[in-house]
N, C-alpha and C. Protein backbone atom coordinates (compact mmCIF):
# COMPACT_ATOMS: atom_id res chain seq x y z
N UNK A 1 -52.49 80.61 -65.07
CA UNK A 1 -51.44 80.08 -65.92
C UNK A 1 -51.92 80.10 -67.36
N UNK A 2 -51.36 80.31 -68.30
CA UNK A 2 -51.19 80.25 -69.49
C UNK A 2 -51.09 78.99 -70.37
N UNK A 3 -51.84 78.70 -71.57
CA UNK A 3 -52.01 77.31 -71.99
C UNK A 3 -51.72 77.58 -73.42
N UNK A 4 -50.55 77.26 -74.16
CA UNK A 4 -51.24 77.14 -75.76
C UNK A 4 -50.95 75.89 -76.16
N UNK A 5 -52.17 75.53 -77.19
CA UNK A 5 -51.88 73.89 -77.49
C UNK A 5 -52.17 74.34 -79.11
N UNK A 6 -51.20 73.65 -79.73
CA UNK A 6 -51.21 73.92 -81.55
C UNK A 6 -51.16 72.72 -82.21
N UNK A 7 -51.03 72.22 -83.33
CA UNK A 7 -50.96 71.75 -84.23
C UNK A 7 -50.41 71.98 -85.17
N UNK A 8 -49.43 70.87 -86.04
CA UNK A 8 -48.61 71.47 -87.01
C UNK A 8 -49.21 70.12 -88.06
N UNK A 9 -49.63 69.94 -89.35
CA UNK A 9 -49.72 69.29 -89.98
C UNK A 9 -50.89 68.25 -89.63
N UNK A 10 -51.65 68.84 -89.01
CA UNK A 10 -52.91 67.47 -88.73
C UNK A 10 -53.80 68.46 -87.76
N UNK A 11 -55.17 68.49 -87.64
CA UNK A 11 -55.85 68.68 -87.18
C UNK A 11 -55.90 68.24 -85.43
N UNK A 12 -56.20 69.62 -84.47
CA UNK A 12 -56.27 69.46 -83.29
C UNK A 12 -57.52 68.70 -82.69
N UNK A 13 -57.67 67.41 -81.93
CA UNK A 13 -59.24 66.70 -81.95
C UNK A 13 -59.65 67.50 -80.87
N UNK A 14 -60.84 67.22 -80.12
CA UNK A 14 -61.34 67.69 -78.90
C UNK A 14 -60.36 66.48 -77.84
N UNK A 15 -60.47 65.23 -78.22
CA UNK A 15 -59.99 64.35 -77.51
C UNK A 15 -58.72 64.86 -77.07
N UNK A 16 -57.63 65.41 -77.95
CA UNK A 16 -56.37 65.66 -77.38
C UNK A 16 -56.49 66.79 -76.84
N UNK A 17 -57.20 67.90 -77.23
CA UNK A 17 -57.44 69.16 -76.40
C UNK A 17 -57.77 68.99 -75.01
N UNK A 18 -58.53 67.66 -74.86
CA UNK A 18 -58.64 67.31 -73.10
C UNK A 18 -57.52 66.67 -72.55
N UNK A 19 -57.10 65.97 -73.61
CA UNK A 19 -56.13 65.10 -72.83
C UNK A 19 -54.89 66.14 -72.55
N UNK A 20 -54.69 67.28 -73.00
CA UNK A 20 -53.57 68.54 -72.79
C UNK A 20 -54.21 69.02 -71.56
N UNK A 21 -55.27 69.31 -71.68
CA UNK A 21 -55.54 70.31 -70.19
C UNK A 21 -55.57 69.33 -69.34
N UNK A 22 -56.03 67.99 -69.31
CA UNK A 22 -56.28 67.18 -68.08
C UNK A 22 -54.47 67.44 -67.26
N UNK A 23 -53.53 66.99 -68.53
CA UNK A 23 -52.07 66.75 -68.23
C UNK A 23 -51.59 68.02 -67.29
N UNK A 24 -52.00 69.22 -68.37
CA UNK A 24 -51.47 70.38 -67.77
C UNK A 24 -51.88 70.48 -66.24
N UNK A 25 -53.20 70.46 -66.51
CA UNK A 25 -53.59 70.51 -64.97
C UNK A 25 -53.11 69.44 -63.58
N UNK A 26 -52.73 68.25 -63.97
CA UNK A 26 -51.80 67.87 -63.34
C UNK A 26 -50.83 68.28 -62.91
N UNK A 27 -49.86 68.58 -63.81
CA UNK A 27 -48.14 69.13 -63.75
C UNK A 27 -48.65 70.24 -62.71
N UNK A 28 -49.92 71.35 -63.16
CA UNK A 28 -49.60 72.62 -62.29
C UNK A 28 -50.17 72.07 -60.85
N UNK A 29 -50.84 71.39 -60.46
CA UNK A 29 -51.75 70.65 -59.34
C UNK A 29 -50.21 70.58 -58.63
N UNK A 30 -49.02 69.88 -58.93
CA UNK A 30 -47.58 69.39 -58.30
C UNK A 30 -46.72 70.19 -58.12
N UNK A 31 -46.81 71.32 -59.40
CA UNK A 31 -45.73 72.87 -59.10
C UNK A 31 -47.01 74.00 -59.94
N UNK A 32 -47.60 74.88 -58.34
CA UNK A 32 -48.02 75.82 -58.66
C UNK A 32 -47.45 76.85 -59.31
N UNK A 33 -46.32 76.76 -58.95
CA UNK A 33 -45.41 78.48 -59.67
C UNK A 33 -45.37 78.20 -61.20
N UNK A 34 -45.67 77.17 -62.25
CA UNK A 34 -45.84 76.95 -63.11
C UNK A 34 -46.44 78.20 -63.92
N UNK A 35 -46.04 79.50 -64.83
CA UNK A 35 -46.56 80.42 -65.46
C UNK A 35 -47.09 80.21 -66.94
N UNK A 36 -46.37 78.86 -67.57
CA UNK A 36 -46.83 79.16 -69.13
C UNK A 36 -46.71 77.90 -69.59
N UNK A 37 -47.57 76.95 -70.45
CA UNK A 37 -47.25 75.65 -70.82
C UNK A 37 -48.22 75.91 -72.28
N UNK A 38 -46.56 75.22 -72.89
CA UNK A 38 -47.23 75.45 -74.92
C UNK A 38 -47.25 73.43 -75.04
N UNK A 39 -48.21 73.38 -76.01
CA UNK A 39 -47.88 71.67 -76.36
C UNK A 39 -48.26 72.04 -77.76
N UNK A 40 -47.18 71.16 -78.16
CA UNK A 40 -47.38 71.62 -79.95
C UNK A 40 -47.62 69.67 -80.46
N UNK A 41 -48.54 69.55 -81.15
CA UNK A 41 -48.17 67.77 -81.98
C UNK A 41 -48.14 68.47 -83.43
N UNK A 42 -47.42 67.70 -84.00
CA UNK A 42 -46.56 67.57 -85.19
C UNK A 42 -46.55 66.24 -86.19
N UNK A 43 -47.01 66.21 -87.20
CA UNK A 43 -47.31 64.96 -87.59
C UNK A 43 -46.06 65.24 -88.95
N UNK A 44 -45.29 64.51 -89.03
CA UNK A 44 -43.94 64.61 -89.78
C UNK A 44 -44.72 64.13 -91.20
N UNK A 45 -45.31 64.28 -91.94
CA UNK A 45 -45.10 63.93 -93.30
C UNK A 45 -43.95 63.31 -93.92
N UNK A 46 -42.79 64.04 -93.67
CA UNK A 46 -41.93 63.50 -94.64
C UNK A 46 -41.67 62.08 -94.34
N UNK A 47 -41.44 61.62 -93.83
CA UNK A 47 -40.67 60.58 -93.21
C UNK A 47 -42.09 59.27 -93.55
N UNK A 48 -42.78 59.24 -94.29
CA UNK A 48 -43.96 58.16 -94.17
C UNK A 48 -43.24 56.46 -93.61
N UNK A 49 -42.18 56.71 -94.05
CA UNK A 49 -41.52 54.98 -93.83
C UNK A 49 -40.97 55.23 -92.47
N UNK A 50 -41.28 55.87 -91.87
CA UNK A 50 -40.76 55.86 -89.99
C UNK A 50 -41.81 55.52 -89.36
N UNK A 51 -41.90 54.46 -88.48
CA UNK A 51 -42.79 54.35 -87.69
C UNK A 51 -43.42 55.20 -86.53
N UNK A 52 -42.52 56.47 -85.98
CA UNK A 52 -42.98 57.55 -85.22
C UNK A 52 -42.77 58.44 -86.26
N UNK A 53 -44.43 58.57 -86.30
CA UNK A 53 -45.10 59.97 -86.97
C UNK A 53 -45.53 61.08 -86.33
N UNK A 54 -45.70 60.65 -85.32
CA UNK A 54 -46.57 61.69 -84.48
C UNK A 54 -45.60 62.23 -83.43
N UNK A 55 -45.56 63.67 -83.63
CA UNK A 55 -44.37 64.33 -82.17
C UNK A 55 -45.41 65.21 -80.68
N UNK A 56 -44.77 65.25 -80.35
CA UNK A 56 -45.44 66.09 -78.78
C UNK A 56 -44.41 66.97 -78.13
N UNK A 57 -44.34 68.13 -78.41
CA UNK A 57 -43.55 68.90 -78.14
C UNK A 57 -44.20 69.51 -76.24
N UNK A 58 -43.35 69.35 -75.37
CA UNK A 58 -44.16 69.92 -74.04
C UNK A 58 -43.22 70.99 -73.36
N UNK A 59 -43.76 72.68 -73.97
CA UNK A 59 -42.76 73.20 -73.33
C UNK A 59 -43.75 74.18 -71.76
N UNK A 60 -42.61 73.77 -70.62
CA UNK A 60 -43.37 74.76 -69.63
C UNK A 60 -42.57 76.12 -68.70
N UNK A 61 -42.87 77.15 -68.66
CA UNK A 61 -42.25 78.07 -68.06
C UNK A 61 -42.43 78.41 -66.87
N UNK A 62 -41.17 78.30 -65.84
CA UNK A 62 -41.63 78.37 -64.59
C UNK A 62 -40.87 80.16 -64.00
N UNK A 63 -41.17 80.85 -62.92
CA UNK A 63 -40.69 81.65 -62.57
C UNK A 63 -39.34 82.37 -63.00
N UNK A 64 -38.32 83.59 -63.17
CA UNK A 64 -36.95 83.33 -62.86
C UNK A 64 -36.54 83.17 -64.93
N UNK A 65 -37.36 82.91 -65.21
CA UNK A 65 -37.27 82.51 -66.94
C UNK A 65 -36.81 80.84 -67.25
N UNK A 66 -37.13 80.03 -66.15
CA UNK A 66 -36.51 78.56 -65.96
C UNK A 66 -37.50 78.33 -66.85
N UNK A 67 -37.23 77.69 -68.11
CA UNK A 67 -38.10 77.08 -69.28
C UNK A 67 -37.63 75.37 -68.96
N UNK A 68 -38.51 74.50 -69.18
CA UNK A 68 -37.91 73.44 -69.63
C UNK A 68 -38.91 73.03 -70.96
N UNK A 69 -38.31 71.63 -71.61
CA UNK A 69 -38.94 71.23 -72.94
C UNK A 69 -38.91 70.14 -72.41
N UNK A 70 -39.67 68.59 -73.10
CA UNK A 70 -39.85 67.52 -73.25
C UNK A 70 -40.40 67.47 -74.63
N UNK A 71 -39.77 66.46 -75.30
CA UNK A 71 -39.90 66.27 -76.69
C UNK A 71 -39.89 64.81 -76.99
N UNK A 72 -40.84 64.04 -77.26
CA UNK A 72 -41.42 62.79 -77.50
C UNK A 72 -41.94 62.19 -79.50
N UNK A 73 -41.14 61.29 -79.87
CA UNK A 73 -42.08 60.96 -81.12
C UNK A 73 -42.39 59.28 -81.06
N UNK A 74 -43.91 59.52 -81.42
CA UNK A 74 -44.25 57.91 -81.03
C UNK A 74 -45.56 57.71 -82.41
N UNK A 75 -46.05 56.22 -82.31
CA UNK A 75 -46.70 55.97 -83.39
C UNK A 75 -48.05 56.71 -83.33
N UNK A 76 -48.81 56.86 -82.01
CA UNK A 76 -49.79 57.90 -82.17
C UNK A 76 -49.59 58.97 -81.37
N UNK A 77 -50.91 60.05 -81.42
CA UNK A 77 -50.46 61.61 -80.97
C UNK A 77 -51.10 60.99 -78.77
N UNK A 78 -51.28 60.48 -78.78
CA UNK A 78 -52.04 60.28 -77.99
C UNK A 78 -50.15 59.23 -76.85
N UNK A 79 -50.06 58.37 -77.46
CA UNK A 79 -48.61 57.93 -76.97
C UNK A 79 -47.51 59.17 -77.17
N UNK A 80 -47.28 59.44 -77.67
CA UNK A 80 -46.56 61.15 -77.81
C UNK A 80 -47.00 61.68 -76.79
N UNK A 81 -48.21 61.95 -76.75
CA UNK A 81 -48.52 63.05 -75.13
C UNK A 81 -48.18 62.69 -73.91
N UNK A 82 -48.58 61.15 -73.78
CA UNK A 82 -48.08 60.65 -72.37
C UNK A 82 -46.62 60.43 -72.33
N UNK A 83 -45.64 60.00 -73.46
CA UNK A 83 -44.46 60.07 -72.96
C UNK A 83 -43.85 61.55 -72.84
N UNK A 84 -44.47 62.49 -73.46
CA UNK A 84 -44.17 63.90 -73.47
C UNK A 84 -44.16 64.55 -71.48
N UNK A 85 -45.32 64.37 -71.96
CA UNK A 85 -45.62 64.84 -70.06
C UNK A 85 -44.53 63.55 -68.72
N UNK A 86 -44.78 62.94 -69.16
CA UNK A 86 -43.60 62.03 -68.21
C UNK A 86 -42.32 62.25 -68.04
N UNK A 87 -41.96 62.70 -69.76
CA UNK A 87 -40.82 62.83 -69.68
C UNK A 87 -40.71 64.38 -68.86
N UNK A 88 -41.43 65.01 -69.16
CA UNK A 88 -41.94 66.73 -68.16
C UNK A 88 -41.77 66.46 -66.91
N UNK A 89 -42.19 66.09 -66.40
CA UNK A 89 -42.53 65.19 -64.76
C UNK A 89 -41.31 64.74 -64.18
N UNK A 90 -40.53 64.05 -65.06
CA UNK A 90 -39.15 63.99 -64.56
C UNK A 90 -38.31 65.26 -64.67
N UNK A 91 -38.21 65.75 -65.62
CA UNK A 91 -37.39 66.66 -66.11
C UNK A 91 -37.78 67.75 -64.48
N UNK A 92 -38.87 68.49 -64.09
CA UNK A 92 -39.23 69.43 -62.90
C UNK A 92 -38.99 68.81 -61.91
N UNK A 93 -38.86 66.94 -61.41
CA UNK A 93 -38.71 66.59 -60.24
C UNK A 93 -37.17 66.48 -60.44
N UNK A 94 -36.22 67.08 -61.37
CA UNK A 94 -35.22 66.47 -61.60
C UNK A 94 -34.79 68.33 -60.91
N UNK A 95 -35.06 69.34 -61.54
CA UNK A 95 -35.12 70.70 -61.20
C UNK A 95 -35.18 71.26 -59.71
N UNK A 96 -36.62 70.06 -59.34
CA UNK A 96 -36.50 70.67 -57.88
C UNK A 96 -35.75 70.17 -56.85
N UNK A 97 -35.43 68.95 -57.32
CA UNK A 97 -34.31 68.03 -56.03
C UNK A 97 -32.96 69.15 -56.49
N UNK A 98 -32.67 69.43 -57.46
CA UNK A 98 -31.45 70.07 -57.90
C UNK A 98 -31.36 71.08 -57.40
N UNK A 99 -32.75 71.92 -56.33
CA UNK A 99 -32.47 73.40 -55.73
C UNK A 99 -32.71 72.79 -54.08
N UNK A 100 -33.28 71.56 -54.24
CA UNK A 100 -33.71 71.04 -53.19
C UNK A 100 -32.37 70.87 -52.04
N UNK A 101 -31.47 70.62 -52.81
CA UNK A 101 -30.24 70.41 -52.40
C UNK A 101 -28.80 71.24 -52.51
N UNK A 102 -29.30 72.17 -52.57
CA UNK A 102 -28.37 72.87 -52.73
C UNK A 102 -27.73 72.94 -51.57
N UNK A 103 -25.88 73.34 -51.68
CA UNK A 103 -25.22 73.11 -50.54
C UNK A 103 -24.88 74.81 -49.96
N UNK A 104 -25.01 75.30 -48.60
CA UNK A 104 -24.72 76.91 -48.48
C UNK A 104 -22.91 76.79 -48.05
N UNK A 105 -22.45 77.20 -48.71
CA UNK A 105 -21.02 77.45 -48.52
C UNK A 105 -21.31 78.31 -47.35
N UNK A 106 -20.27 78.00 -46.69
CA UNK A 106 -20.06 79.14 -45.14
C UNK A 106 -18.25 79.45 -45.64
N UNK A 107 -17.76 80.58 -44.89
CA UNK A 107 -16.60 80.91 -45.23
C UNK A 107 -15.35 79.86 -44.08
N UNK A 108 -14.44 79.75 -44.91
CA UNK A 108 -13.31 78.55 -43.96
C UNK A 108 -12.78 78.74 -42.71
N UNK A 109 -13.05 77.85 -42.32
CA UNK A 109 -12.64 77.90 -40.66
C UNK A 109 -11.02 78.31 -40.74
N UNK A 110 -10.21 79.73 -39.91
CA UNK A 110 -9.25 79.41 -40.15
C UNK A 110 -8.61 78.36 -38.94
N UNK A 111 -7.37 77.94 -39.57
CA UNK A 111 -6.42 76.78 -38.58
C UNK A 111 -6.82 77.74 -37.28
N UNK A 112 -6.58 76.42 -36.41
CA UNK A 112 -6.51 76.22 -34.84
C UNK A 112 -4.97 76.37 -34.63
N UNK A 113 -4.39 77.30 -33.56
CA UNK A 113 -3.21 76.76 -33.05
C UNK A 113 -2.76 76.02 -31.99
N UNK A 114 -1.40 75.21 -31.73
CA UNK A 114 -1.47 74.39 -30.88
C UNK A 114 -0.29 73.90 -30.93
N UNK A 115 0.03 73.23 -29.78
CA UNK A 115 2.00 72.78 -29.78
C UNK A 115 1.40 70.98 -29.41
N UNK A 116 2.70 70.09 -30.41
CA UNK A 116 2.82 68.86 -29.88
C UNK A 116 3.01 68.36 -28.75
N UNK A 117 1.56 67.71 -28.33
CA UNK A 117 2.54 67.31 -26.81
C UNK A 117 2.68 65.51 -26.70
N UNK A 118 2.11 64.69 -27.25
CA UNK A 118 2.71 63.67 -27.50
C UNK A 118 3.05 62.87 -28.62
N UNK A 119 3.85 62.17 -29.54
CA UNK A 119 4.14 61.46 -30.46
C UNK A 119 4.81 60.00 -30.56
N UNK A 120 4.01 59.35 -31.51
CA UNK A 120 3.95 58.16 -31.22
C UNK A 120 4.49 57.90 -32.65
N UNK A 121 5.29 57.92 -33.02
CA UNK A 121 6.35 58.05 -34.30
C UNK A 121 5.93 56.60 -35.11
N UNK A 122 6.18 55.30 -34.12
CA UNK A 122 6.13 53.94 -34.44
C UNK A 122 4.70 53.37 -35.11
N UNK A 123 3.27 54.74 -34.33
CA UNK A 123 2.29 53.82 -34.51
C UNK A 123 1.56 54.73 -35.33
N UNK A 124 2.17 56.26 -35.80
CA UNK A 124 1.66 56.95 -36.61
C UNK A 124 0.72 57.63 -36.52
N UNK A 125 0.73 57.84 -35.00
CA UNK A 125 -0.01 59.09 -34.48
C UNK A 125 0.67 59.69 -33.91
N UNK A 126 -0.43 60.54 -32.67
CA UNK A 126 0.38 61.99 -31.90
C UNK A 126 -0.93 62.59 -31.37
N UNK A 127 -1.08 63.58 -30.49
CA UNK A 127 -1.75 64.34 -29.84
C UNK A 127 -1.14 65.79 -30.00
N UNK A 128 -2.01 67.03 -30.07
CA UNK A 128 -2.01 68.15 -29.95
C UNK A 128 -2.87 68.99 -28.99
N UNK A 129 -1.99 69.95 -27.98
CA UNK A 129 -2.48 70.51 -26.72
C UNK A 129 -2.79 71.43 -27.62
N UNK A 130 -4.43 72.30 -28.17
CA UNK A 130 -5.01 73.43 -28.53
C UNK A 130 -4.77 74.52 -27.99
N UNK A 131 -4.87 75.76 -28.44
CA UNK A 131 -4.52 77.12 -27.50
C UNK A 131 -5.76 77.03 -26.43
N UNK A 132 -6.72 76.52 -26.77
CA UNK A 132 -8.05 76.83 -25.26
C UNK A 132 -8.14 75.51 -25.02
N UNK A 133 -7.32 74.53 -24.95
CA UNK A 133 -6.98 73.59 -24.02
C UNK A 133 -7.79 72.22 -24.42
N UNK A 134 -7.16 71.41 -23.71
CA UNK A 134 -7.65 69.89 -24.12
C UNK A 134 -7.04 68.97 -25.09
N UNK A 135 -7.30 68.05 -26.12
CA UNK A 135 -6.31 67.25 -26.31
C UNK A 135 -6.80 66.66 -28.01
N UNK A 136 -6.34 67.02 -29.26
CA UNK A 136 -7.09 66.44 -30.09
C UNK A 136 -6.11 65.08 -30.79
N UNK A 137 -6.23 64.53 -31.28
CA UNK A 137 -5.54 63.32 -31.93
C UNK A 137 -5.39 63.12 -33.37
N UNK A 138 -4.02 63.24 -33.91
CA UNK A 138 -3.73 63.32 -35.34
C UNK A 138 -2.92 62.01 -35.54
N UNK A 139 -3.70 62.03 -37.29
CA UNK A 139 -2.56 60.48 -37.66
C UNK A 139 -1.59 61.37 -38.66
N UNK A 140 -0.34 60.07 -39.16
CA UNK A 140 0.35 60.49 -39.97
C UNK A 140 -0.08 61.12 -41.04
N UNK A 141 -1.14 60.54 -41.59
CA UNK A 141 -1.85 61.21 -42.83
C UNK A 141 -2.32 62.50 -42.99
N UNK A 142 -2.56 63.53 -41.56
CA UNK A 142 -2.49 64.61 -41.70
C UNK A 142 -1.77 65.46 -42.01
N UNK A 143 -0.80 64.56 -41.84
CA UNK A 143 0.89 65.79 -41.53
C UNK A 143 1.00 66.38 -43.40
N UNK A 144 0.71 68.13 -42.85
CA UNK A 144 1.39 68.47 -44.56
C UNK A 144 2.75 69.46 -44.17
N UNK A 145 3.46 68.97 -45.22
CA UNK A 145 5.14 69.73 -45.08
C UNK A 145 5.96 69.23 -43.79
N UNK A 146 5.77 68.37 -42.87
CA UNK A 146 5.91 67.70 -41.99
C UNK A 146 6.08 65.88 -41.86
N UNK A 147 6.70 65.77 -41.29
CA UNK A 147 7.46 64.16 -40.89
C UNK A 147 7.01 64.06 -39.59
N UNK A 148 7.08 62.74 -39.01
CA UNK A 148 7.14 62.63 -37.74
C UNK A 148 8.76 62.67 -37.47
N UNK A 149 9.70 62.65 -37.74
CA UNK A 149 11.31 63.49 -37.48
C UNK A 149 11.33 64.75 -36.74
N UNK A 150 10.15 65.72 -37.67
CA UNK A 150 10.37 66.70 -38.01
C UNK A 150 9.46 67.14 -36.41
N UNK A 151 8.56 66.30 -35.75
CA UNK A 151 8.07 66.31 -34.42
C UNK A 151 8.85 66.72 -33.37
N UNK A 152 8.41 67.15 -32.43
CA UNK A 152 8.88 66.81 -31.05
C UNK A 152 7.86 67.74 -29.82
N UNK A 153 7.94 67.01 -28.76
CA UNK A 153 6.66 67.50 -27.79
C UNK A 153 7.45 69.31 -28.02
N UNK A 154 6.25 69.65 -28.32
CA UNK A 154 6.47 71.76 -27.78
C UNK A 154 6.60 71.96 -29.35
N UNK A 155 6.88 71.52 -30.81
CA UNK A 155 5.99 71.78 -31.61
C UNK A 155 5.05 72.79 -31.99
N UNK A 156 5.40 73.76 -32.38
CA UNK A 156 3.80 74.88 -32.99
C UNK A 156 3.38 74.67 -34.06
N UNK A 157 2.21 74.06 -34.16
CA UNK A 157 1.45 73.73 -35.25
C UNK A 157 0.33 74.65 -35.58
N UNK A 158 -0.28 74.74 -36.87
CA UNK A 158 -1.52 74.91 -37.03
C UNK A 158 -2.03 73.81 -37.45
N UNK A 159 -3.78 73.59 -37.33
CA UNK A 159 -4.42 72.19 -37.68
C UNK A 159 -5.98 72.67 -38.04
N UNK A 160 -6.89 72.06 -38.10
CA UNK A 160 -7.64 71.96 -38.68
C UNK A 160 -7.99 70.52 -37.90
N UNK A 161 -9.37 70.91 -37.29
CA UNK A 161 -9.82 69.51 -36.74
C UNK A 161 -11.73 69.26 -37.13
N UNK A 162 -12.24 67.96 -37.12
CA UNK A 162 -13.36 67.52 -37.25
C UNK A 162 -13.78 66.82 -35.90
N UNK A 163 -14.77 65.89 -36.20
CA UNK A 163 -15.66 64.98 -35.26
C UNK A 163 -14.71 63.46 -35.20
N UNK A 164 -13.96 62.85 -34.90
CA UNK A 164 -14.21 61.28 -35.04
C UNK A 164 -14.86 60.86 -34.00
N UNK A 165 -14.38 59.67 -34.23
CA UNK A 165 -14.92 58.49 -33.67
C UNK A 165 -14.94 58.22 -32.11
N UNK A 166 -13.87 59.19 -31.89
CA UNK A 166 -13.44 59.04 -30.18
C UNK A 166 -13.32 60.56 -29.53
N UNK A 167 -13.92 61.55 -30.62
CA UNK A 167 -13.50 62.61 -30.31
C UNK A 167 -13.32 63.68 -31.42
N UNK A 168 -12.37 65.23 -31.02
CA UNK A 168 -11.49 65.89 -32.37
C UNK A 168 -10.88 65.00 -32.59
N UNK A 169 -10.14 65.36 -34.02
CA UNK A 169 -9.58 64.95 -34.75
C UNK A 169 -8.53 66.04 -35.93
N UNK A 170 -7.48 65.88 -35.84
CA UNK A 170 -7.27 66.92 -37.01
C UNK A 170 -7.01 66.07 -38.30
N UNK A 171 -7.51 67.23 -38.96
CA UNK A 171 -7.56 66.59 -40.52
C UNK A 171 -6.28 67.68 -41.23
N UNK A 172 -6.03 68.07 -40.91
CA UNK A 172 -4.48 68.91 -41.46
C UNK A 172 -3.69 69.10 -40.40
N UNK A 173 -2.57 69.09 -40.73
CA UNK A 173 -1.16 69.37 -39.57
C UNK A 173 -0.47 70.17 -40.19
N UNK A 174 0.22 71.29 -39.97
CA UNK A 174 1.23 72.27 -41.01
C UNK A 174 2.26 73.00 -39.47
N UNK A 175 3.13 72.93 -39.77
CA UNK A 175 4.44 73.89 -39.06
C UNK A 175 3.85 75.17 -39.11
N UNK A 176 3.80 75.71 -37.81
CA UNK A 176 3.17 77.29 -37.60
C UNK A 176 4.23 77.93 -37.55
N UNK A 177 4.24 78.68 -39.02
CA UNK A 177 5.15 79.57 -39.72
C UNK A 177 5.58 80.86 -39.18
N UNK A 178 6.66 81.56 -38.73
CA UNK A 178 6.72 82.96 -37.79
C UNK A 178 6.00 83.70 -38.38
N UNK A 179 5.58 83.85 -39.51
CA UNK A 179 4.29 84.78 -39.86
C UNK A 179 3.18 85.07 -39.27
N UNK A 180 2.81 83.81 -38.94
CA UNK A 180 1.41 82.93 -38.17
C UNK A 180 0.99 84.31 -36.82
């Protein structure tokens, strides 16, 4: 891996030159694929009446061209570095939960077909006999473009069903269109 550590306006000590590699060598110790880490401190002159003088710039390059930065200004170069790298530390554990989790889209199930075979109008359900048989259970809240009026046992539906609690379940109800 690659290291540059600079200075802008103040002299680089030995002390911070360790305290950069100790850091670096941390961060890469947690993510090997780590390829390039610059740390720049910066001592702002202009600003003498600000109490953060001292900056810590922490940039690191990982695989893919994924750069991140952490950018810290505090009263010494030495507090600058540690909030620099912390703030680093979050920023890559923030990166890797973010691939960590990634979700794989699969392509959509299409509708199930199936005819009404019982309805319970009053209590706002109903049952649907599937084309390969057996029995799933829909509430009113599924029904799209559909009423319970608009019911009656023998019904051709398409649906869309999940897991509940007692069983399938459909989570969509739609009138199976002569297209279908």
């Amino acid at each position: 891996m690659d290291l540059e550590m600079q200075s802008r306006n103040v002299a680089m000590t030995p002390r911070w030159k360790r305290e950069i590699e100790q850091r670096v060598g941390d961060l890469q110790r947690l993510h090997p694929d780590m390829t390039h880490a610059r740390v720049t401190l910066t001592k702002n002159r202009h600003h003498k009446k600000l109490a953060n003088v001292a900056e810590a710039v922490v940039v690191v390059t990982f695989p893919r061209r994924r750069v991140l930065t952490a950018r810290k200004e505090e009263k010494t170069f030495e507090e600058a570095l540690r909030a620099a790298f912390q703030a680093m530390s979050t920023e890559v554990a923030k990166v890797r939960d973010k691939r960590a989790n990634k979700v794989v889209r699969t392509k959509p199930v299409p509708p199930l077909r199936g005819v009404i075979s019982k309805v319970f109008a009053k209590k706002g359900y109903g049952f649907i006999l599937p084309e390969g048989g057996g029995e799933v259970y829909f509430h009113k809240h599924a029904l799209h473009g559909l009423t319970f009026e608009d019911l009656e046992d023998g019904t051709e539906v398409s649906f869309n069903v999940e897991q509940g609690g007692k069983g399938l379940q459909a989570t969509t109800v739609n009138r199976l269109s002569p297209v279908d």
